[in-house]
Protein backbone atom coordinates (compact mmCIF):
# COMPACT_ATOMS: atom_id res chain seq x y z
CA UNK A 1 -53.03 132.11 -65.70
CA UNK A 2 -54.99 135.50 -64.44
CA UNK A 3 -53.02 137.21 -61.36
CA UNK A 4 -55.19 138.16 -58.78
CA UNK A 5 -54.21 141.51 -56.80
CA UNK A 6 -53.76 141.98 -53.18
CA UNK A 7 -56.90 144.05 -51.86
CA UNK A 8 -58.35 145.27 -48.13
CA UNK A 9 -61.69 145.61 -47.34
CA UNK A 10 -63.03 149.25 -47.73
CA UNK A 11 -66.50 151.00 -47.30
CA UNK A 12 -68.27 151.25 -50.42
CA UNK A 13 -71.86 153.87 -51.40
CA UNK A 14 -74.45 151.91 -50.72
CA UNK A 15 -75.42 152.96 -54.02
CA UNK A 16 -72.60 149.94 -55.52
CA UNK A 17 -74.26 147.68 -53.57
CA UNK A 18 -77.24 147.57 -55.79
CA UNK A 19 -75.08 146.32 -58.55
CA UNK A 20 -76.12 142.44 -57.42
CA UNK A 21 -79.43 143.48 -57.42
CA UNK A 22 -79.10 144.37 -61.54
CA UNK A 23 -77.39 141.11 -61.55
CA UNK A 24 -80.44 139.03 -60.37
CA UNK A 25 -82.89 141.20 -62.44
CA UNK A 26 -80.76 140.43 -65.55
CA UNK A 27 -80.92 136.63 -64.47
CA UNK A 28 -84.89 136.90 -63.70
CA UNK A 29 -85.44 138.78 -67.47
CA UNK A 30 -83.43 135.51 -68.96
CA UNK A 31 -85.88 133.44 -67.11
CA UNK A 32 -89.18 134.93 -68.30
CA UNK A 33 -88.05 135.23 -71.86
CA UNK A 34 -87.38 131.63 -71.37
CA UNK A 35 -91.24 131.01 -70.94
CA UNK A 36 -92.42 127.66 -70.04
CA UNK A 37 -90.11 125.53 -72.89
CA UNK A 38 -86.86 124.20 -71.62
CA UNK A 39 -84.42 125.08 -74.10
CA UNK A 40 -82.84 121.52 -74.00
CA UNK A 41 -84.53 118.60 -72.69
CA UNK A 42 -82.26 117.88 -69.46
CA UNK A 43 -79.53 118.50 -67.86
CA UNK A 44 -77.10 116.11 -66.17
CA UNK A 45 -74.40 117.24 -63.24
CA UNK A 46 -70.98 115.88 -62.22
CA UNK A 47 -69.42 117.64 -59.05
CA UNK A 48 -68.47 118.37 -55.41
CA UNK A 49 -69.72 120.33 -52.83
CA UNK A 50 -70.34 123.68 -55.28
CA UNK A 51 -73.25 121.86 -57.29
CA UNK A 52 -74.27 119.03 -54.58
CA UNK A 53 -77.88 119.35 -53.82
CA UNK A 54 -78.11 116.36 -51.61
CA UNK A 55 -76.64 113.44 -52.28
CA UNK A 56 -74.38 113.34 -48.73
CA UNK A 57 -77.55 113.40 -46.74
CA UNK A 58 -77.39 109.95 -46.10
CA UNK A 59 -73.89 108.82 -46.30
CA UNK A 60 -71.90 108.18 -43.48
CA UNK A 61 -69.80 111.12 -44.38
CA UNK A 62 -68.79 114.49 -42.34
CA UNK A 63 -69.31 116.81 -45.33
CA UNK A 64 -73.18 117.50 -44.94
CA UNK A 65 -74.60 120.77 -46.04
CA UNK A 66 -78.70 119.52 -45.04
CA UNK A 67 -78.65 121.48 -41.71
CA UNK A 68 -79.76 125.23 -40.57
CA UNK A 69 -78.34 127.77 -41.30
CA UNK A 70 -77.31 126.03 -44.86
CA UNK A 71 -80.66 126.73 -46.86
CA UNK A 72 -81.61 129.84 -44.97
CA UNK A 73 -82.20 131.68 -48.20
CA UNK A 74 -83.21 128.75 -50.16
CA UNK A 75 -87.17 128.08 -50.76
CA UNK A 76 -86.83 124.82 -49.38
CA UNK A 77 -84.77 125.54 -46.56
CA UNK A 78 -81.72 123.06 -45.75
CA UNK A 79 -81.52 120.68 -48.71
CA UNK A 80 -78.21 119.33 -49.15
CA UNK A 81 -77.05 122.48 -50.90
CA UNK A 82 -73.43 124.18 -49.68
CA UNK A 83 -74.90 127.43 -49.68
CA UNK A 84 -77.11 129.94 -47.79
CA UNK A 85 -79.53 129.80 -51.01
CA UNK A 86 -79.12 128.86 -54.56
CA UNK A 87 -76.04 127.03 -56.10
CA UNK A 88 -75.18 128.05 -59.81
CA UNK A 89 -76.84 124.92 -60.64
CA UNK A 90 -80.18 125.86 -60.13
CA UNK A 91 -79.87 128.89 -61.73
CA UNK A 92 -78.53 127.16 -64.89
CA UNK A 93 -81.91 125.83 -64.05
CA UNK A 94 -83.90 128.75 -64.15
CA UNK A 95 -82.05 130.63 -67.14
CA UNK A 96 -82.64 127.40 -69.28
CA UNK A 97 -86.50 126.64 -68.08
CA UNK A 98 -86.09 123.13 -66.05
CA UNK A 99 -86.72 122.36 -63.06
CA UNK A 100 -84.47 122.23 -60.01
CA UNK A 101 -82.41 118.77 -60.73
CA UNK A 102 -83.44 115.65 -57.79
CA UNK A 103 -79.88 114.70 -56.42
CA UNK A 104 -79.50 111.00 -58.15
CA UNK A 105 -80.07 109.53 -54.27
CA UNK A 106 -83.56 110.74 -54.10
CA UNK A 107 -84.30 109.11 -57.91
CA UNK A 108 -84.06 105.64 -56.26
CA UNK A 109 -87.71 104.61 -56.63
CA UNK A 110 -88.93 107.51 -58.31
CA UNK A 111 -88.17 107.55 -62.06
CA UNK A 112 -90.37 109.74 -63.25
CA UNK A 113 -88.13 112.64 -61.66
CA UNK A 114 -85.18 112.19 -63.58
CA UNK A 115 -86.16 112.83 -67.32
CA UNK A 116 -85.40 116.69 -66.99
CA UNK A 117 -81.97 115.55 -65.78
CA UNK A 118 -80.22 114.64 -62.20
CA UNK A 119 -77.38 115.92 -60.51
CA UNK A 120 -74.92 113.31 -59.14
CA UNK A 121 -72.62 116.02 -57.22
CA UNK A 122 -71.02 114.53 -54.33
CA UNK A 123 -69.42 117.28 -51.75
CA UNK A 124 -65.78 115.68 -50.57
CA UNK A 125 -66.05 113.63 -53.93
CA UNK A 126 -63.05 114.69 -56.17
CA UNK A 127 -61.28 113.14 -59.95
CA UNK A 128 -59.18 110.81 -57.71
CA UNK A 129 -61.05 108.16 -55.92
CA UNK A 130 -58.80 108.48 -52.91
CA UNK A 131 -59.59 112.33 -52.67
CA UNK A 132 -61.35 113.56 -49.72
CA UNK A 133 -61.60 109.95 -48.42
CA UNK A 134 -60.71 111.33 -44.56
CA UNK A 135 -64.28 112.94 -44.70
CA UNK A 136 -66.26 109.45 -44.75
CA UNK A 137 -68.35 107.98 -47.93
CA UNK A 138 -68.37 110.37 -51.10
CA UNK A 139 -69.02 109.64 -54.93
CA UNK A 140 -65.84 110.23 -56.80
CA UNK A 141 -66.07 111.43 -60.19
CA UNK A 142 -66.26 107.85 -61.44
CA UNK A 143 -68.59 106.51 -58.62
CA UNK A 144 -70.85 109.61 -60.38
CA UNK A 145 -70.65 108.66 -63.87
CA UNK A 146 -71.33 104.87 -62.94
CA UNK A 147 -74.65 106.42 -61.43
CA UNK A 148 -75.13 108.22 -64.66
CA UNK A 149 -75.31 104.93 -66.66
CA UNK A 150 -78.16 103.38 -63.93
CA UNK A 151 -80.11 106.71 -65.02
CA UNK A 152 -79.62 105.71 -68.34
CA UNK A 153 -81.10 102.29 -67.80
CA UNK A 154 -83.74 103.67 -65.98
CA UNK A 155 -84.38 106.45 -68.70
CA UNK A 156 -84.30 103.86 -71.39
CA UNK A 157 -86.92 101.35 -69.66
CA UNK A 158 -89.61 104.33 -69.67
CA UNK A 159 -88.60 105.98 -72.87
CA UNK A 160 -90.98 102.90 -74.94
CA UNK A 161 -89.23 103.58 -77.94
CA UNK A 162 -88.59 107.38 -77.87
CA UNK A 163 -85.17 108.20 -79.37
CA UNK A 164 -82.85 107.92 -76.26
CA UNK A 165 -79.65 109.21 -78.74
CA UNK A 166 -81.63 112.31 -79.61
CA UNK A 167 -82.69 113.22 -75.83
CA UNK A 168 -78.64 112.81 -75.20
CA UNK A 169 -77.38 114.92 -77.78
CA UNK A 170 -79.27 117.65 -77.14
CA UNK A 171 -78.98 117.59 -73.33
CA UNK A 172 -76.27 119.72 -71.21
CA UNK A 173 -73.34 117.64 -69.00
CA UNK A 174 -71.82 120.24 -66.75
CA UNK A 175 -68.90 119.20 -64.65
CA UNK A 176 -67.70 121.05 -61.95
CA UNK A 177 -64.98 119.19 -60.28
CA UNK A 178 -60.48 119.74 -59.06
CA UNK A 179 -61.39 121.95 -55.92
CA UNK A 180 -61.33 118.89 -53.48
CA UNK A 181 -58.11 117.32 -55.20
CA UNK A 182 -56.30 119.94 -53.66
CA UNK A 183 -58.04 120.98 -51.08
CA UNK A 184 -58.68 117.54 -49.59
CA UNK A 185 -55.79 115.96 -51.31
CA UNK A 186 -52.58 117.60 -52.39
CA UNK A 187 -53.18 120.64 -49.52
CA UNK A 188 -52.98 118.30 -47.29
CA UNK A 189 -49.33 116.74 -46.73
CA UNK A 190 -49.45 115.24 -43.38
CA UNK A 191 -52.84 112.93 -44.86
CA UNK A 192 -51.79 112.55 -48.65
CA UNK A 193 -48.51 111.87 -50.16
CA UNK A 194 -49.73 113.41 -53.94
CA UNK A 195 -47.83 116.80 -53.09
CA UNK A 196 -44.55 114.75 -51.97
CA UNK A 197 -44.94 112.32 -54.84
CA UNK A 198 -45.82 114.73 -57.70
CA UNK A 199 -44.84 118.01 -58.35
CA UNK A 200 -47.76 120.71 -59.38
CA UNK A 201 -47.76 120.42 -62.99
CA UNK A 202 -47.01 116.33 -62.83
CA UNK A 203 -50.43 116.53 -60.42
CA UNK A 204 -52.76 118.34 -62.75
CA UNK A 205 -51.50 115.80 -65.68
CA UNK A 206 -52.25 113.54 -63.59
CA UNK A 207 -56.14 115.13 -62.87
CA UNK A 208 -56.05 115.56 -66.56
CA UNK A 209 -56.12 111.84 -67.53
CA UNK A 210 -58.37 110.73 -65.07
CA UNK A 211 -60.83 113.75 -66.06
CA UNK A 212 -60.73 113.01 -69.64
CA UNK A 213 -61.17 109.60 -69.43
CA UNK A 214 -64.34 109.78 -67.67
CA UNK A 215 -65.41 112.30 -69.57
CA UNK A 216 -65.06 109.70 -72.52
CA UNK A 217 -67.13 107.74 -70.66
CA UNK A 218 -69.83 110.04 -70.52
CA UNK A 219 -68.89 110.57 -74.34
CA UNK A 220 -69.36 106.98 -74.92
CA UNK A 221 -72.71 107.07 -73.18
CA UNK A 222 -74.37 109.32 -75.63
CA UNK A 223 -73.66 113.17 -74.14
CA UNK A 224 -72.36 115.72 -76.72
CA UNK A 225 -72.59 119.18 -74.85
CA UNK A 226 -70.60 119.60 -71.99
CA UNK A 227 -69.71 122.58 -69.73
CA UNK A 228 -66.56 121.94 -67.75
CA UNK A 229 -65.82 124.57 -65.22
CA UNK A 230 -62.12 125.18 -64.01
CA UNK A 231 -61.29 125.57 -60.46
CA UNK A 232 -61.76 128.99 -58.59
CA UNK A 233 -58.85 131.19 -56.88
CA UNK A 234 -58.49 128.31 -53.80
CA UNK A 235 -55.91 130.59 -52.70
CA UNK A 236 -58.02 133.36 -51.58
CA UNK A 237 -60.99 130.97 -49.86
CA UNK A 238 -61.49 131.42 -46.44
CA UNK A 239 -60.21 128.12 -45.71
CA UNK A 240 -57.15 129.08 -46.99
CA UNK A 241 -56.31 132.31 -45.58
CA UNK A 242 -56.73 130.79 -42.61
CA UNK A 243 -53.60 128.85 -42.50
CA UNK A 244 -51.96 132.02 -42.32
CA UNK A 245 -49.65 131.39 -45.21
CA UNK A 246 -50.40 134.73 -46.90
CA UNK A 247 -50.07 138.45 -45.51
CA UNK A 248 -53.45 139.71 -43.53
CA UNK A 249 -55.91 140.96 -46.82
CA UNK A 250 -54.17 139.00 -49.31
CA UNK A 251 -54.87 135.59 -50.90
CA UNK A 252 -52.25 132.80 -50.71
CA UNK A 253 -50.58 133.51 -54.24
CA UNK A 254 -49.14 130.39 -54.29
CA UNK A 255 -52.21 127.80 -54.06
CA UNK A 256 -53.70 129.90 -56.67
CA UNK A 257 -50.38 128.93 -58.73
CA UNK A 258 -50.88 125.87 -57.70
CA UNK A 259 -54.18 125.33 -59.10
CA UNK A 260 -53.35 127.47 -62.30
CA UNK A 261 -51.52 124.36 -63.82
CA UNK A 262 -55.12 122.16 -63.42
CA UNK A 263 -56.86 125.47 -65.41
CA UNK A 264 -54.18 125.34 -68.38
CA UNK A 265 -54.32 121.56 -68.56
CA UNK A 266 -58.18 122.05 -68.64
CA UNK A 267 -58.60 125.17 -71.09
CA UNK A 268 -55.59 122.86 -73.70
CA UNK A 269 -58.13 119.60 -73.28
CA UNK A 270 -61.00 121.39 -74.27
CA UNK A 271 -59.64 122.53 -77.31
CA UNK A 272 -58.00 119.17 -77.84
CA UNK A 273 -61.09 117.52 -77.50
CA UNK A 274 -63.41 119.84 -79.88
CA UNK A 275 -60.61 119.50 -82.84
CA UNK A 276 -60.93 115.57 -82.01
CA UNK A 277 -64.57 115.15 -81.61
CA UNK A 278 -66.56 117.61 -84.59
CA UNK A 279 -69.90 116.24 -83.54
CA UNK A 280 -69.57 117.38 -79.69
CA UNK A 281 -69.28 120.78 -77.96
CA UNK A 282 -67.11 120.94 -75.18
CA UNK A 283 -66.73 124.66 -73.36
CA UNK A 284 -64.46 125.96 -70.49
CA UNK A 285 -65.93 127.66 -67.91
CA UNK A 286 -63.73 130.74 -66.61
CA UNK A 287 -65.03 130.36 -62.82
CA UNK A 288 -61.31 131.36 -61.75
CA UNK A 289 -60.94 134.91 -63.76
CA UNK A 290 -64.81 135.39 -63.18
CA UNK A 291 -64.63 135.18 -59.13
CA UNK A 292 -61.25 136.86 -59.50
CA UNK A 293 -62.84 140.17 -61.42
CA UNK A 294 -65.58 140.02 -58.08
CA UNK A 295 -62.79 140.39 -55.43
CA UNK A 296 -60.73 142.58 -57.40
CA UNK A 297 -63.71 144.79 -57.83
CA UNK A 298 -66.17 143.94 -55.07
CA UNK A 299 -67.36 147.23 -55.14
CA UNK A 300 -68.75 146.64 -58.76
CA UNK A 301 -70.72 143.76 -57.53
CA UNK A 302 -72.25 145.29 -54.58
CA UNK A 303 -69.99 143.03 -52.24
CA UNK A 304 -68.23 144.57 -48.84
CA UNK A 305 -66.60 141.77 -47.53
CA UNK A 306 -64.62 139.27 -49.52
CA UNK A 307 -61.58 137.88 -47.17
CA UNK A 308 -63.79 135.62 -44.38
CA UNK A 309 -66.96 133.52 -44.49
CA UNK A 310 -70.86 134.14 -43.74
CA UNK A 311 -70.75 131.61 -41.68
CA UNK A 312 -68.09 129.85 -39.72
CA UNK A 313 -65.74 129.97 -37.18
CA UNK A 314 -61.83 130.90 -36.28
CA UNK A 315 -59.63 132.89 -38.29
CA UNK A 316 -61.61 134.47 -41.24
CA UNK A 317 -64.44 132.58 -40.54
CA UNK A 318 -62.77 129.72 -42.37
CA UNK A 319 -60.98 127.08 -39.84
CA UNK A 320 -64.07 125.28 -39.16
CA UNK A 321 -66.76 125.50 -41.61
CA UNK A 322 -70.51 126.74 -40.69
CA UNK A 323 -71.86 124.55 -37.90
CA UNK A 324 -75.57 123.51 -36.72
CA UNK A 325 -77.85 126.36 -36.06
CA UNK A 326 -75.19 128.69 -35.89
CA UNK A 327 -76.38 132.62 -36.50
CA UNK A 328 -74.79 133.74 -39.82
CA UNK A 329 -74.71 137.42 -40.95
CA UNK A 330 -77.10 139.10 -42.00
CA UNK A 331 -75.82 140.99 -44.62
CA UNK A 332 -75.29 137.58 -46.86
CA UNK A 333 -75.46 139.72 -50.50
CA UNK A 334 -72.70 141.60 -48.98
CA UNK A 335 -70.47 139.02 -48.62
CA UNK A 336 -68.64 136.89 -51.09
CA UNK A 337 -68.35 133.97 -49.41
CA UNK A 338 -70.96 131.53 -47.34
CA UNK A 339 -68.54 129.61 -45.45
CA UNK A 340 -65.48 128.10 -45.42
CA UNK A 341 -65.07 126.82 -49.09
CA UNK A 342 -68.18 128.15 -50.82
CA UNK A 343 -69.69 131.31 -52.58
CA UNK A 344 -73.29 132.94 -51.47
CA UNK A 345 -75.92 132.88 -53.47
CA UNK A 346 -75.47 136.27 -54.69
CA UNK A 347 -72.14 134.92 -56.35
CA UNK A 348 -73.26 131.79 -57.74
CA UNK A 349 -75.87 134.42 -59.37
CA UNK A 350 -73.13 136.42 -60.97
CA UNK A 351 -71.58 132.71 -62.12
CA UNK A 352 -74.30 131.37 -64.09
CA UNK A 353 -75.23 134.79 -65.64
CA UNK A 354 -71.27 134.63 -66.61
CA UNK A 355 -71.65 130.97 -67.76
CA UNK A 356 -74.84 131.85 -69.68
CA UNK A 357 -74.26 134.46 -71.70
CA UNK A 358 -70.82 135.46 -71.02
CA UNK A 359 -68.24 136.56 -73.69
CA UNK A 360 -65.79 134.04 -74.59
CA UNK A 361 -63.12 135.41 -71.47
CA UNK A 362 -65.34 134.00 -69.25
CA UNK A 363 -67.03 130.99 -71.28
CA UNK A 364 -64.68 129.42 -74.54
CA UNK A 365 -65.56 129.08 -76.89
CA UNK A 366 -69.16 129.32 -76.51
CA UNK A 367 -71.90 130.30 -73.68
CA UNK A 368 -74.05 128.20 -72.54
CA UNK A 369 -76.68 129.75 -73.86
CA UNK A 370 -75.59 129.04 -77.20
CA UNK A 371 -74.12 125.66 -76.63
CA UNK A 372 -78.49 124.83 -75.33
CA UNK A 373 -79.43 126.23 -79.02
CA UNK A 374 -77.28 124.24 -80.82
């Protein structure tokens, strides 16, 4: 598991904080080369609050990202999206030529929008159908893949005998789930008993088997290229150095242990499940050493501040998440995190660049630019 070093936050040239700018330029060169082909047909998304572009809206559910000042950098203003702007998501978008994904709760009575793919991201929702159940109505990772299989029945009434296998093989599943089944689960001993019942590594064998058998599913279902993205440094969220379990300025080492056991159970799957299944692709996304280069080197990335949230209140910005029409800062490229759980735009742009065309460190054991031309 990557260590991440204690930091503090220091001035930087404002010279390094043009770096992000490069960053975005690289992503909007990808884009244009790209021209108006989509390099795979669609694209298909399984996740929490990281990727969710709307499907909480109308559940009767507290974790709700469709209100100002979530959206204030996005096109479309509040959407659904945990983010001031764009989520890595739609960048993965942009870099592979489709169009923004609907969340699967606005495809209900409009079918036409799903054939370049849907995103069934659910934020709260986690691999364990209890997880983040405190929070109100959520789509765990199997509620999501059940949806998956009505947009496959919708998909296969308009296709008119197109071949639905082909469209599937060639599309992208990304996955981007594990945050919430610790932090709304096993981070949370006075709601769940998973930390008292389980220790760490008995926990993320536990993920692991859940996980992989929906990812069967999805298997089963006709997907063959999947992106499955490991869990972040929890440890050095705002959220989290709130609690005040770690020094002033550094992360809380021991979460990020914590979650270190779900990353080695993921990165041994994935190579379990390419020598096992020679027809599919499966690839591990490094989000956990690729966040932890950015706050080991903000400076590189044109960030200043790195230890509290955007937007949010109490200690670090991070004890209660962004509220309704609160004022955020202005400064949002500067600043590593949005809120209380989530990266700004500007890192989620650094993410999918990563993702895309990333050396194996931070993508393994392909991109995901090559995994779209194979």
């Amino acid at each position: 598991m990557e260590n991440l070093r204690s930091w503090s936050i220091s001035t930087i040239r404002s010279s390094d904080r043009t770096a992000i700018v490069i960053v975005l330029l690289v992503a909007l060169q990808c884009l244009v080369s790209v021209g108006g082909t989509p390099q795979v047909p669609a694209m298909f998304v399984f996740g929490d609050s990281l990727v969710d572009d709307g499907n909480n809206n109308n559940l009767n559910s507290l974790a709700k990202g469709n209100y100002y000042p979530y959206g204030i950098d996005f096109p479309q203003g509040p959407t659904g999206r945990f983010c001031n702007g764009r989520t890595i998501i739609d960048f993965f978008c942009e870099l592979i030529g489709l169009p923004y994904l609907p969340p699967y709760a606005d495809t209900q009575g409009n079918r036409t929008s799903i054939l370049n793919g849907v995103n069934y991201a659910s934020a709260a929702g986690g691999i364990l159908a209890e997880t983040g159940q405190f929070l109100g109505e959520r789509y765990s990772m199997r509620d999501q893949v059940l949806n998956f299989e009505t947009t496959l029945n919708d998909i296969r009434s308009m296709n008119q005998g197109g071949n639905l296998s082909h469209y599937l093989v060639r599309s992208i599943a990304v996955v981007v789930l594990g945050s919430n089944d610790y932090i709304n689960n096993y981070l949370l001993p006075d709601l769940y008993f998973s930390s008292h019942n389980y220790t760490a590594p008995d926990y993320a064998n536990l993920l692991m088997n859940s996980y992989s058998r929906q990812l069967m599913a999805l298997y089963s279902l006709g997907l063959r290229k999947f992106l499955l993205a490991n869990i972040g440094p929890l440890g050095c969220i705002p959220n989290q150095r709130a609690t005040g379990m770690a020094p002033l300025g550094r992360c809380v080492d021991q979460v990020n242990e914590i979650v270190g056991h779900f990353n080695n159970g993921l990165r041994a799957l994935v190579q379990q499940l390419n020598t096992n299944h020679p027809g599919a692709i499966f690839v591990y996304g490094n989000s956990y050493g690729v966040l932890g280069d950015i706050l080991n080197n903000p400076a590189r990335y044109g960030f200043t501040v790195i230890d509290r949230g955007c937007c949010g209140v109490g200690r670090n910005q991070g004890e209660v998440t962004c509220l309704p029409m609160q004022v955020p800062c202005l400064n949002r490229n500067q600043y590593v995190f949005w809120d209380a759980f989530h990266p700004t735009q500007a890192v989620n742009a650094i993410l999918a660049q990563r993702a895309f065309t990333g050396p194996p460190s931070d993508c393994y054991p392909i991109n995901v630019q090559q995994m779209a031309q194979l």
